[in-house]
Protein backbone atom coordinates (compact mmCIF):
# COMPACT_ATOMS: atom_id res chain seq x y z
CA UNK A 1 82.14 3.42 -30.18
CA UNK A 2 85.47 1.28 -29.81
CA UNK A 3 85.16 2.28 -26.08
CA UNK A 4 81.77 0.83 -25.96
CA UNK A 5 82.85 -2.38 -27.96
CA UNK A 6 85.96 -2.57 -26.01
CA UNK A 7 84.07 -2.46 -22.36
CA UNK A 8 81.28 -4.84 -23.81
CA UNK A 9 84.47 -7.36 -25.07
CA UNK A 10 85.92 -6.96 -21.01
CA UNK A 11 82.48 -7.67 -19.83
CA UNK A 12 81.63 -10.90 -21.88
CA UNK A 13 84.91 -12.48 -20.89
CA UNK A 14 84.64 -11.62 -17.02
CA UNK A 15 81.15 -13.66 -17.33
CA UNK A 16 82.43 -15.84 -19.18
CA UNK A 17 85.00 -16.52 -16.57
CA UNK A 18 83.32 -16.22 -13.71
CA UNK A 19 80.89 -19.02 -15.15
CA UNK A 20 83.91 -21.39 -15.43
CA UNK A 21 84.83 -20.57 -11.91
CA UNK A 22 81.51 -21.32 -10.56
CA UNK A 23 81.33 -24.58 -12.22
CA UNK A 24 84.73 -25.49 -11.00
CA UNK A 25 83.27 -24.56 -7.43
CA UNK A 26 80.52 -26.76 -7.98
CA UNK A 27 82.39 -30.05 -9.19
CA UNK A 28 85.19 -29.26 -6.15
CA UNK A 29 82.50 -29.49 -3.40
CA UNK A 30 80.39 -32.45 -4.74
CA UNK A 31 83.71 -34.26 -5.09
CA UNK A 32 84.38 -33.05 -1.24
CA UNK A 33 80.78 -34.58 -0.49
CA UNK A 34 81.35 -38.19 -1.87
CA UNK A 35 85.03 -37.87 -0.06
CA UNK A 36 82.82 -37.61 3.31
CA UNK A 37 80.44 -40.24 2.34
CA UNK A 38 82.52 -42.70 1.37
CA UNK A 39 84.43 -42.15 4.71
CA UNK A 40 80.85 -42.57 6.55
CA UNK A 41 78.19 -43.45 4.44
CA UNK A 42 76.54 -46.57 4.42
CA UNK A 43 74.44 -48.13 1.50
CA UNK A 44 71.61 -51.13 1.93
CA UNK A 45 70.66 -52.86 -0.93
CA UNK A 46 67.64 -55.76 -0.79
CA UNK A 47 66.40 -58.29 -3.08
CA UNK A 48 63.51 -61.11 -2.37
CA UNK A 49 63.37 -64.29 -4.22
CA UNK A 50 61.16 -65.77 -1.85
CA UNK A 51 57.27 -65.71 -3.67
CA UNK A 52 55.85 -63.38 -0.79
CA UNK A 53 55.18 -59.46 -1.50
CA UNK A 54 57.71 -57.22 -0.49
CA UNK A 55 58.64 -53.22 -0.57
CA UNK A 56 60.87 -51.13 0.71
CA UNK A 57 61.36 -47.76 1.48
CA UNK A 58 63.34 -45.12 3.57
CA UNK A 59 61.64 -44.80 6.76
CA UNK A 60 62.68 -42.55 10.06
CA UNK A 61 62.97 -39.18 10.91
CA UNK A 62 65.08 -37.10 8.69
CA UNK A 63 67.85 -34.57 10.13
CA UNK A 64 67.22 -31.94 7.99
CA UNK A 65 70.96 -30.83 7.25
CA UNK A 66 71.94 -34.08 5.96
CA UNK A 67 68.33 -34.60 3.72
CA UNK A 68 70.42 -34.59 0.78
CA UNK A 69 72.31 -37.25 1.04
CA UNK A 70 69.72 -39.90 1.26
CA UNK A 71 68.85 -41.41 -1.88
CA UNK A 72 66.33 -44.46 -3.34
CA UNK A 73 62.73 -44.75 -3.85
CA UNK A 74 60.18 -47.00 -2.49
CA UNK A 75 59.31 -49.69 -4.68
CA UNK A 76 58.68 -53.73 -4.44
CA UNK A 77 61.23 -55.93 -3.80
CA UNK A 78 62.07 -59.12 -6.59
CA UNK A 79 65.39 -60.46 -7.84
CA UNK A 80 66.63 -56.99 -8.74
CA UNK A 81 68.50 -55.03 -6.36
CA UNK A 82 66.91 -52.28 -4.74
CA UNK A 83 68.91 -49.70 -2.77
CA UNK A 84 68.72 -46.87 -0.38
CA UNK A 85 71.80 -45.06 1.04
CA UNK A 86 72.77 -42.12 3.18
CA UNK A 87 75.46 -40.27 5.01
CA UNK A 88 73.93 -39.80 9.35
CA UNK A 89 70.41 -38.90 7.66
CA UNK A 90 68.08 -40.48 9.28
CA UNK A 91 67.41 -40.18 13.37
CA UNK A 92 66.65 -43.53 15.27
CA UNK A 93 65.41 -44.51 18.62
CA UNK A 94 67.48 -46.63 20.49
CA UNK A 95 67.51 -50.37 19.67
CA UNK A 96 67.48 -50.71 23.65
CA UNK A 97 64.01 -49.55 25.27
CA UNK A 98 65.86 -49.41 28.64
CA UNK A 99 67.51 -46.40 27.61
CA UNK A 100 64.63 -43.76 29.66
CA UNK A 101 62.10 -44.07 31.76
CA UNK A 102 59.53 -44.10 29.03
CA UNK A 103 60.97 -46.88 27.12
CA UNK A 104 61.11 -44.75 24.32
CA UNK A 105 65.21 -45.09 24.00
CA UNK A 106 67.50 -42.23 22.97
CA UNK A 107 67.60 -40.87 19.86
CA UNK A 108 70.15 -41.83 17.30
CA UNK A 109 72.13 -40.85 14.04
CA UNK A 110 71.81 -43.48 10.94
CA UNK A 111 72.97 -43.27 7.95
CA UNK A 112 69.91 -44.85 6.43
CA UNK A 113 66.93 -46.46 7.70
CA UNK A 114 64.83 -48.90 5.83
CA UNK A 115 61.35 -50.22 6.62
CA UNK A 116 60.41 -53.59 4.83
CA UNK A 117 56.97 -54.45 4.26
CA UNK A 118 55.73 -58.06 4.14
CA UNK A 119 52.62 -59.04 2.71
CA UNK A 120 50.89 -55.85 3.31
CA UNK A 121 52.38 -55.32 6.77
CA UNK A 122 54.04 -51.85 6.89
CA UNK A 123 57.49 -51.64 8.01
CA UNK A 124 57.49 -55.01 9.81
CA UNK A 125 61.28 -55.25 9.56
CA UNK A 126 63.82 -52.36 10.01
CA UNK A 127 66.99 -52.35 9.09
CA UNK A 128 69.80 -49.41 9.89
CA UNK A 129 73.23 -48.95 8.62
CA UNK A 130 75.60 -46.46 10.07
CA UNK A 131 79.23 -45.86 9.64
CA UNK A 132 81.07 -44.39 12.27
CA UNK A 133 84.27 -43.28 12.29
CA UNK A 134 86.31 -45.15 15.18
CA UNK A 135 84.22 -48.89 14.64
CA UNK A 136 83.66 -51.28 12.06
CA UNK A 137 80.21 -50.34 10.10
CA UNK A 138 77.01 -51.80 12.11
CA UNK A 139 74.04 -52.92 10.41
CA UNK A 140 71.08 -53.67 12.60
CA UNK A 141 67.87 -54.96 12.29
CA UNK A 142 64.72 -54.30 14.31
CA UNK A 143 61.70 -56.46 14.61
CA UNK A 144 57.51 -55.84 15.35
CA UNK A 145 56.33 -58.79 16.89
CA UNK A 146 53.28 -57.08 19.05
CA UNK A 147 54.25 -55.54 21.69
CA UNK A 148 58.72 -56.75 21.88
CA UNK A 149 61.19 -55.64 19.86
CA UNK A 150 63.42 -58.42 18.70
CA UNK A 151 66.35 -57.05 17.07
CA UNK A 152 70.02 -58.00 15.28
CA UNK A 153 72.94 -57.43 13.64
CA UNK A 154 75.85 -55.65 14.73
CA UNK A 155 79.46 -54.56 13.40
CA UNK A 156 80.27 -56.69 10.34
CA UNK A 157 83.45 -57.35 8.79
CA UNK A 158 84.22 -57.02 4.65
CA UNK A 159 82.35 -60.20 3.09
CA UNK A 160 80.94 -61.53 6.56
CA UNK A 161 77.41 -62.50 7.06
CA UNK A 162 74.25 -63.01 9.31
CA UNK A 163 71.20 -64.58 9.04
CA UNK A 164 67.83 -63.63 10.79
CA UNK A 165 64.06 -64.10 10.39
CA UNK A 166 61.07 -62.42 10.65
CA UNK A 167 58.08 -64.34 11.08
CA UNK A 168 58.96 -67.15 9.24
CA UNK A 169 60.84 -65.29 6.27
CA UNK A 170 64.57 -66.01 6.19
CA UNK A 171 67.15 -63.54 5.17
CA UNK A 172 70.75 -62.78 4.73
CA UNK A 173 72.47 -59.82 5.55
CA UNK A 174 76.44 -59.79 3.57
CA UNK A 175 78.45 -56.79 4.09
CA UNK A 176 80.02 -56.29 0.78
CA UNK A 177 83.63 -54.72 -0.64
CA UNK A 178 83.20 -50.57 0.18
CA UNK A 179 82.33 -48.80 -2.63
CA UNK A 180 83.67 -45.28 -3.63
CA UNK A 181 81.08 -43.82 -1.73
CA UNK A 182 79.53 -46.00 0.63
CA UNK A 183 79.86 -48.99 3.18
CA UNK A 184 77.66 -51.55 1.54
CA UNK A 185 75.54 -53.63 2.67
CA UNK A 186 72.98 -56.83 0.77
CA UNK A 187 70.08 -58.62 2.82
CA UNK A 188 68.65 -61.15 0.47
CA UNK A 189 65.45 -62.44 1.02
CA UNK A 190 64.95 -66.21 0.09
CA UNK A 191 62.27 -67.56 2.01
């Protein structure tokens, strides 16, 4: 009977153990995971103050092995900040339609795509932040107007700005202080 007790006592603390170790494992590789993001992630965040209907969602292709690190839900835009981020989740045509034959451009890594909707037009702006390792992060944005793609943007410096338009609604894209995890990004809409 003590043998029993005693061999029941070993096995309780090995679990108990091994539980510790596996939450130590755990904590060690989502640590390792916001190390990497905050080294190439890139975070947009939107707001609209203008009186026009707005949402916003992730939009794109998703490369599967990086699915989890996009995060943000779709919802309508106001004076609240709504935000969407990633770490090379999302895959992007080129910005240039020269890029094959087809005009359909080559096929890109972003860290997160977002598709704005005005006024009940789906994803009539597009706006794509990526972080790369050897440039300053790039924010662009991409434009429907019928058939031509007007885009914008480009590498942005801490707190430096651009303005754009779509249609006649004004923006403002800031590239904010890096967070922990993230190159950050604001595009406030105003008119």
């Amino acid at each position: 009977m003590k043998k029993m007790s005693k061999l029941a006592a070993g096995v309780l603390i090995a679990s108990v153990a091994l539980t510790g170790c596996s939450s130590t494992i755990e904590a060690s590789e989502s640590t390792s995971t916001d190390k990497d993001a905050s080294m190439r992630g890139g975070r947009i965040c939107l707001t609209n103050s203008s009186d026009v209907p707005m949402s916003a969602g992730i939009t794109g292709a998703t490369v599967p092995e990086n699915a989890n690190t996009l995060v943000g839900k779709p919802g309508d835009l106001g004076t609240t900040e709504l935000c969407f981020a990633g770490w090379n989740g999302i895959k992007t045509t080129s910005l240039y339609s020269d890029k094959e034959p087809g005009g359909g451009g080559e096929v890109n890594s972003t860290d997160v795509a977002v598709g704005v909707n005005i006024d009940g037009n789906y994803d009539q702006i597009k706006f794509r932040a990526y972080n790369g390792a050897l440039y300053p992060p790039v924010l662009w944005w991409l434009v429907q107007d019928g058939d031509v793609n007007n885009w914008g943007g480009g590498s942005f410096k801490e707190n430096s700005s651009r303005t754009g338009t779509v249609g006649s609604h004004e923006f403002t894209v800031t590239r904010r202080g890096d967070s922990d995890n993230y190159k950050e990004f604001l595009i406030q809409f105003t008119k």
